[in-house]
C-alpha atoms as a PDB file:
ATOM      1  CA  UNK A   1     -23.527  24.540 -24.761  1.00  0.00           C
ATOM      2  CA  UNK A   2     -21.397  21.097 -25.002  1.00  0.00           C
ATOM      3  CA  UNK A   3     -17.714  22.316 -25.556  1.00  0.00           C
ATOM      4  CA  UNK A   4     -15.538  19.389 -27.007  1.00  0.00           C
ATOM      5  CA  UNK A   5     -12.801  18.055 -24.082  1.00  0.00           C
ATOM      6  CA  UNK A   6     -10.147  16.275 -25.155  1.00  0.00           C
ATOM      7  CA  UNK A   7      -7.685  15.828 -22.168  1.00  0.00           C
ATOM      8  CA  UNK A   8      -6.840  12.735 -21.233  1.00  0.00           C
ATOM      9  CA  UNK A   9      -7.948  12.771 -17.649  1.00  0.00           C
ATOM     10  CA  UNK A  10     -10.329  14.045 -15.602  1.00  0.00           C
ATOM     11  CA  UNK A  11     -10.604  14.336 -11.489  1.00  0.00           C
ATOM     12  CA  UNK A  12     -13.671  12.976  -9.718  1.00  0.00           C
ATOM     13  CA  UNK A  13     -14.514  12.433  -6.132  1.00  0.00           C
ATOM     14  CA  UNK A  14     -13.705   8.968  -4.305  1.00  0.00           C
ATOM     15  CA  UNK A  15     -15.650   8.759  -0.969  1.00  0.00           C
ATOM     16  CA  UNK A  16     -14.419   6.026   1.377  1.00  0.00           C
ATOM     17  CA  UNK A  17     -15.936   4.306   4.815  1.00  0.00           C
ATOM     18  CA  UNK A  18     -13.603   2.256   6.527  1.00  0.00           C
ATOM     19  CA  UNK A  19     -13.809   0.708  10.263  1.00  0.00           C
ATOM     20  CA  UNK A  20     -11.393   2.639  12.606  1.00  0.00           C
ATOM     21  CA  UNK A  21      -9.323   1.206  15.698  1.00  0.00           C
ATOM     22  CA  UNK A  22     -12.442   1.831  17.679  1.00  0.00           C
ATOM     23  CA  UNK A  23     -14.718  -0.203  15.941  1.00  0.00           C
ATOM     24  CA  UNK A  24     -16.331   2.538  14.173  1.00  0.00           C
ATOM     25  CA  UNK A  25     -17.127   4.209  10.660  1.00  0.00           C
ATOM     26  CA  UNK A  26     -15.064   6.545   9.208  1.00  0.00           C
ATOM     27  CA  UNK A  27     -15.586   8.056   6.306  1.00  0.00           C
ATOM     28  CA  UNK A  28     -13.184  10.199   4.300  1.00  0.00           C
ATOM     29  CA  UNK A  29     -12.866  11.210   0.573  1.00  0.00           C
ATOM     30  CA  UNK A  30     -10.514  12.608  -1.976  1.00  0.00           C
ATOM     31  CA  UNK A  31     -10.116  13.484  -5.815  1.00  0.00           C
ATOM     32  CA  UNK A  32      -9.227  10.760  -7.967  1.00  0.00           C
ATOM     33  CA  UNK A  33      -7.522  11.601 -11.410  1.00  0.00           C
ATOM     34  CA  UNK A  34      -9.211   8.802 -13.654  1.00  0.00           C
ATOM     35  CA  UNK A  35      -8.037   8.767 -17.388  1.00  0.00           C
ATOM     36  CA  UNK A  36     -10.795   9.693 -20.099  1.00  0.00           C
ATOM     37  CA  UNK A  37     -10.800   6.184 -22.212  1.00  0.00           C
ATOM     38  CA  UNK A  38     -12.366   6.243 -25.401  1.00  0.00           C
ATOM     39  CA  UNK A  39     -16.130   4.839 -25.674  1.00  0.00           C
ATOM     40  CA  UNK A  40     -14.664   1.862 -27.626  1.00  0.00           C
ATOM     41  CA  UNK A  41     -12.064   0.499 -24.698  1.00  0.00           C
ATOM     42  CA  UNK A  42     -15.003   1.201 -22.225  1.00  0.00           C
ATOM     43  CA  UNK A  43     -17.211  -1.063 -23.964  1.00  0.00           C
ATOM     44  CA  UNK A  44     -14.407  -3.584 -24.191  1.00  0.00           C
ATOM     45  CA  UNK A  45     -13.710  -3.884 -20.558  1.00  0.00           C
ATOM     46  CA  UNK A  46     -17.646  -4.110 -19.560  1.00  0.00           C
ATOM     47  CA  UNK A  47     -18.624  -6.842 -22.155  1.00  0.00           C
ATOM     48  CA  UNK A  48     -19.725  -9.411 -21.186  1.00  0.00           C
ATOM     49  CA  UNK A  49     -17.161 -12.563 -20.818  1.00  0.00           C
ATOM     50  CA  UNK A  50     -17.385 -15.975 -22.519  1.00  0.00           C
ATOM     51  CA  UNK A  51     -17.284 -19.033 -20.119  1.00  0.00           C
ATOM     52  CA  UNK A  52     -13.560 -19.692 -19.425  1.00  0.00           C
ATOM     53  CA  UNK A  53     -12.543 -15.954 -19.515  1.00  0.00           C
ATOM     54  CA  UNK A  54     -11.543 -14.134 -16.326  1.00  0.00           C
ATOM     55  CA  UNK A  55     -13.884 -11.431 -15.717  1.00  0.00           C
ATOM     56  CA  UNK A  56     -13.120  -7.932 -14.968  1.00  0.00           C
ATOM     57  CA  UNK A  57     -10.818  -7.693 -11.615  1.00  0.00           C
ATOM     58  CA  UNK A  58     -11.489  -4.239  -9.380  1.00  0.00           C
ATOM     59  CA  UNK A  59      -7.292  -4.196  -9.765  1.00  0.00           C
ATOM     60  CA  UNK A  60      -7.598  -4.934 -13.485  1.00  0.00           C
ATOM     61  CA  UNK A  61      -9.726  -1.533 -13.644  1.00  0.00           C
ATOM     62  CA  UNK A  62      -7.791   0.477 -11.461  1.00  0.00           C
ATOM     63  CA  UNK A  63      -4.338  -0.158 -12.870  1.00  0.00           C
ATOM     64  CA  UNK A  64      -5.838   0.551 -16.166  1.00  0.00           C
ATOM     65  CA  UNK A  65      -7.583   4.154 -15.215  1.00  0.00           C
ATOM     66  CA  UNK A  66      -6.577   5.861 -12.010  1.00  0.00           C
ATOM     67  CA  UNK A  67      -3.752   7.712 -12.544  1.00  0.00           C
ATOM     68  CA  UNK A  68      -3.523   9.727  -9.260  1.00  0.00           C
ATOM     69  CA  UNK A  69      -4.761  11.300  -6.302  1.00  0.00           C
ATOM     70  CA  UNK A  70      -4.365  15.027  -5.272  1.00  0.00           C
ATOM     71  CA  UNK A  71      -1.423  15.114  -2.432  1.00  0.00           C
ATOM     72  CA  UNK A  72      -3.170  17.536  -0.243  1.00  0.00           C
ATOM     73  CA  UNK A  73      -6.161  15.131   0.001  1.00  0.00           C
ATOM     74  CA  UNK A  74      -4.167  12.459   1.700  1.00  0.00           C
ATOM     75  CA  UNK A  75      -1.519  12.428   4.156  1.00  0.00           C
ATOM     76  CA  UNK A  76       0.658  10.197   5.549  1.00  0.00           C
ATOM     77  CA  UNK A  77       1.206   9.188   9.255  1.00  0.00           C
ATOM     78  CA  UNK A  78       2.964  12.430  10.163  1.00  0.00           C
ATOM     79  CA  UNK A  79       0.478  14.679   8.370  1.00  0.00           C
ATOM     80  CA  UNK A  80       1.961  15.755   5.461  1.00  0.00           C
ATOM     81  CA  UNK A  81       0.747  15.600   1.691  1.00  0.00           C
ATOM     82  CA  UNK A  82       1.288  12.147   0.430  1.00  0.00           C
ATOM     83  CA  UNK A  83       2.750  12.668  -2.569  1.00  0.00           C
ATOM     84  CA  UNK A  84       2.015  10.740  -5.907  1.00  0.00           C
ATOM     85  CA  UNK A  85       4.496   7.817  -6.588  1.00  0.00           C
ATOM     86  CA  UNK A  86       4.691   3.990  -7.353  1.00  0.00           C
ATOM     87  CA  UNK A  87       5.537   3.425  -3.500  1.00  0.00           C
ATOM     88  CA  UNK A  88       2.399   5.737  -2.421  1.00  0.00           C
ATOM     89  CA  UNK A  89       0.247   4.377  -4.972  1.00  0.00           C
ATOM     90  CA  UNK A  90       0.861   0.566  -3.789  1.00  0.00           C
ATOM     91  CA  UNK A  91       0.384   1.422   0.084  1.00  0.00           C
ATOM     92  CA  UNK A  92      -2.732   3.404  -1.106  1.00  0.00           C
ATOM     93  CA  UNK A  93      -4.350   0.747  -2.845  1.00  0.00           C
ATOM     94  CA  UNK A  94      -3.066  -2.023  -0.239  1.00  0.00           C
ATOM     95  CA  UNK A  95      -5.688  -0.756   1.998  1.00  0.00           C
ATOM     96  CA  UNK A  96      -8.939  -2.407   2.054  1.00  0.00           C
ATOM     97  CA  UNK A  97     -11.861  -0.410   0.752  1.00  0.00           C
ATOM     98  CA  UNK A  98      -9.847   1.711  -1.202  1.00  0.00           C
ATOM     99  CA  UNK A  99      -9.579  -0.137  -4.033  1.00  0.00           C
ATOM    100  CA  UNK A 100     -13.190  -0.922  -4.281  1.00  0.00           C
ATOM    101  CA  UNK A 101     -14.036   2.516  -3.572  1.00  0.00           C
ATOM    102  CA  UNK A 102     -12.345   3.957  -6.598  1.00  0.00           C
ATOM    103  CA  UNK A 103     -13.884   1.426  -8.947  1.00  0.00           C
ATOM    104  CA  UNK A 104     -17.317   2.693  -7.941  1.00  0.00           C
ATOM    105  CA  UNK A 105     -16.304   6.278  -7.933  1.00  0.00           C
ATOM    106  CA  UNK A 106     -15.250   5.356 -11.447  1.00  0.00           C
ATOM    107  CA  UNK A 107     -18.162   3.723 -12.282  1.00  0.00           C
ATOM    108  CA  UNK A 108     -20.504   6.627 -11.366  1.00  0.00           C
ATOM    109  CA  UNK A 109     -18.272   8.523 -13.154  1.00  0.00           C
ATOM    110  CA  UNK A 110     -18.826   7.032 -16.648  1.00  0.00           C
ATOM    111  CA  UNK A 111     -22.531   6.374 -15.529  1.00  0.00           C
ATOM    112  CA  UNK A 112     -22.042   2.330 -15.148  1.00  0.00           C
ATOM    113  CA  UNK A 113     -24.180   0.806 -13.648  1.00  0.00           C
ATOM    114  CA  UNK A 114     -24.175  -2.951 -12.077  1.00  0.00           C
ATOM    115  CA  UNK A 115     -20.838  -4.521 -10.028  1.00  0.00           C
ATOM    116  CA  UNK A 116     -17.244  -5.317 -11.118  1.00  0.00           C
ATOM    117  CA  UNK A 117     -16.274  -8.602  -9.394  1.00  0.00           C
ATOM    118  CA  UNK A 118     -12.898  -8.965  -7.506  1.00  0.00           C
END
């Protein structure tokens, strides 16, 4: 049965491989909270663009729907929860893959398919 969900976000998993001070993969993941857009703003930010129109930044999509991360899922440098703020949110999303790795979670999550360019 499909029961009618109207909040306004949703949480969804973000999995993330990044190179480590040893040369090697890491790979790590946490819950994302991505807001629920309606159908009609989705289709807006996936159409296509007409020649002289900037296309569809990773950062344009991640400003626009991740909202937050849960704190026990990522620590800082001393090992405790980092908390959700403006401050945490820009050193999050300062390091490279993260950004790209929450547009794809978000992606899957709406069931996109195909590549946002940077």
């Amino acid at each position: 049965m499909f029961t009618l969900d109207e909040s306004s976000t949703y949480w969804y998993p973000v999995s993330v491989e990044m190179i480590d001070a040893g040369g090697r993969t890491k790979k790590f993941s946490f819950d994302a909270e991505f807001e629920r857009l309606p159908q009609d703003e989705i289709n807006e930010l996936f159409r296509k663009r007409e020649e002289g129109e900037e296309p569809l930044r990773d950062a344009d999509l991640v400003t626009r729907v991740f909202k937050g991360w849960k704190p026990e899922h990522i620590k800082d440098a001393q090992g405790n929860p980092l908390e959700v703020n403006d401050t945490n949110r820009e050193k999050l999303l300062n390091i490279f893959p993260v950004p790209r790795s929450i547009v794809r979670a978000y992606l899957k999550s709406i069931g996109v398919e195909g590549k946002v360019k940077n």
